[in-house]
Protein backbone atom coordinates (compact mmCIF):
# COMPACT_ATOMS: atom_id res chain seq x y z
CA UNK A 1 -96.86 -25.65 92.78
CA UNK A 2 -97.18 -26.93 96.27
CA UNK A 3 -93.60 -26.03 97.42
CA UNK A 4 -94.12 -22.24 95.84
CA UNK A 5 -97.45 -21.59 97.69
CA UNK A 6 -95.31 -23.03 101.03
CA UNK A 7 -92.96 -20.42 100.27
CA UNK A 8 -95.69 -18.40 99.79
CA UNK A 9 -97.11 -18.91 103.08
CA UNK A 10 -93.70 -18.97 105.50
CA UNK A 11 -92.59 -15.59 104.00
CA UNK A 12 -96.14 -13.95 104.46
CA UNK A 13 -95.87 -15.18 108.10
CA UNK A 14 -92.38 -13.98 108.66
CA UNK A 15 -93.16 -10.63 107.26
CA UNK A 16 -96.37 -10.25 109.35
CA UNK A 17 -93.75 -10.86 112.18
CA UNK A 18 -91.41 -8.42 111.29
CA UNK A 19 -89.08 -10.15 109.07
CA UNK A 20 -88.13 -8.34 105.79
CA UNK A 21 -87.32 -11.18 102.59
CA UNK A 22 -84.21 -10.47 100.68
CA UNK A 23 -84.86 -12.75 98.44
CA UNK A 24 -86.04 -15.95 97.50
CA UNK A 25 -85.21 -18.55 95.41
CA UNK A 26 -81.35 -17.21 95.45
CA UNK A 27 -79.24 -19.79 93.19
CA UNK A 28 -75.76 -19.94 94.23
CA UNK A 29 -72.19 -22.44 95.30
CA UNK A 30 -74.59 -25.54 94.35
CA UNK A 31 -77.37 -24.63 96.26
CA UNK A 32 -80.44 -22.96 96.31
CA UNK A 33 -82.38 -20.67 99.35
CA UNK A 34 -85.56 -20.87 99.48
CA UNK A 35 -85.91 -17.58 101.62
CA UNK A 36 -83.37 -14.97 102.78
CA UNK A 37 -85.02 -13.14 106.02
CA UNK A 38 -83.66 -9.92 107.84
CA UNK A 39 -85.05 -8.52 111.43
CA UNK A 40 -83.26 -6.83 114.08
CA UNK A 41 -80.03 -7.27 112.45
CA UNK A 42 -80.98 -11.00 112.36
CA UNK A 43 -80.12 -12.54 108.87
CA UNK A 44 -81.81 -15.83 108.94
CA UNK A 45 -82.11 -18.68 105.85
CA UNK A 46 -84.98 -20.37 105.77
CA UNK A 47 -85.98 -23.86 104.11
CA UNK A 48 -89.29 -24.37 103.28
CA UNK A 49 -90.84 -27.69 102.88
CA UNK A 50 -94.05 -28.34 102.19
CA UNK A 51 -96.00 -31.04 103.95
CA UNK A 52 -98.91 -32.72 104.46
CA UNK A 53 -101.03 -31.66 107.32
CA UNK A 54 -100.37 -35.01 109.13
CA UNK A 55 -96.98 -34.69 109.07
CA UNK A 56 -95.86 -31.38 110.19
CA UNK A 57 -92.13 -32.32 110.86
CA UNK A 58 -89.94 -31.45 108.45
CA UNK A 59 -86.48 -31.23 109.91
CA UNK A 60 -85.73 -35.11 109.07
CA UNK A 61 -86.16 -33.55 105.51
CA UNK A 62 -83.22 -31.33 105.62
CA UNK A 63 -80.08 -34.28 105.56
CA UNK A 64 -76.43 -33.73 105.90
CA UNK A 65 -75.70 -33.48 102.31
CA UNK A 66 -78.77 -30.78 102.23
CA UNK A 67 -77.30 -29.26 104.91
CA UNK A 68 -73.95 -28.56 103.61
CA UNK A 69 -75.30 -27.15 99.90
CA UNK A 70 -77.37 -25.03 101.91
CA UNK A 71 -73.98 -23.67 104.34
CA UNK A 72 -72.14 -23.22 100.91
CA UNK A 73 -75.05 -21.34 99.00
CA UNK A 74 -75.50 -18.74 102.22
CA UNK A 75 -72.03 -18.46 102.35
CA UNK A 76 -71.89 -17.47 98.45
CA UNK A 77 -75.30 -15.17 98.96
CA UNK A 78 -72.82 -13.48 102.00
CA UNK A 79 -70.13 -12.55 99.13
CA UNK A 80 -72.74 -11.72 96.88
């Protein structure tokens, strides 16, 4: 439950700034996106993680391997 209610939160923040969600949770290539986001012509994919409030980093969280599933799943969500 803690990683939907940090989806939750990001996409009610992005949306109060002007980003629209596509969708969420889009299953594709191996891969999953946690949030598809649209403003100004801007399509943006967005990983949530959820973390403690001492540890608000979570880009070490995201490795290579993570990193490519998540290229090949926006590139299938492109075609889609």
């Amino acid at each position: 439950m803690r990683g939907r209610a940090g989806e939750d939160r990001v996409s009610a923040d992005l949306e109060a700034n002007g980003w629209r969600v596509l969708d969420r949770n889009w299953r594709g290539a191996g891969g999953e996106l946690d949030l598809v986001v649209l403003k100004n012509g801007r399509l943006r994919f967005v990983e949530v993680k959820a973390r403690s409030e001492d540890d608000p980093v979570g880009v070490e969280a995201v490795g290579t391997a993570k990193q490519a599933h998540l290229v090949r799943a926006a590139r299938a969500w492109i075609r889609s």
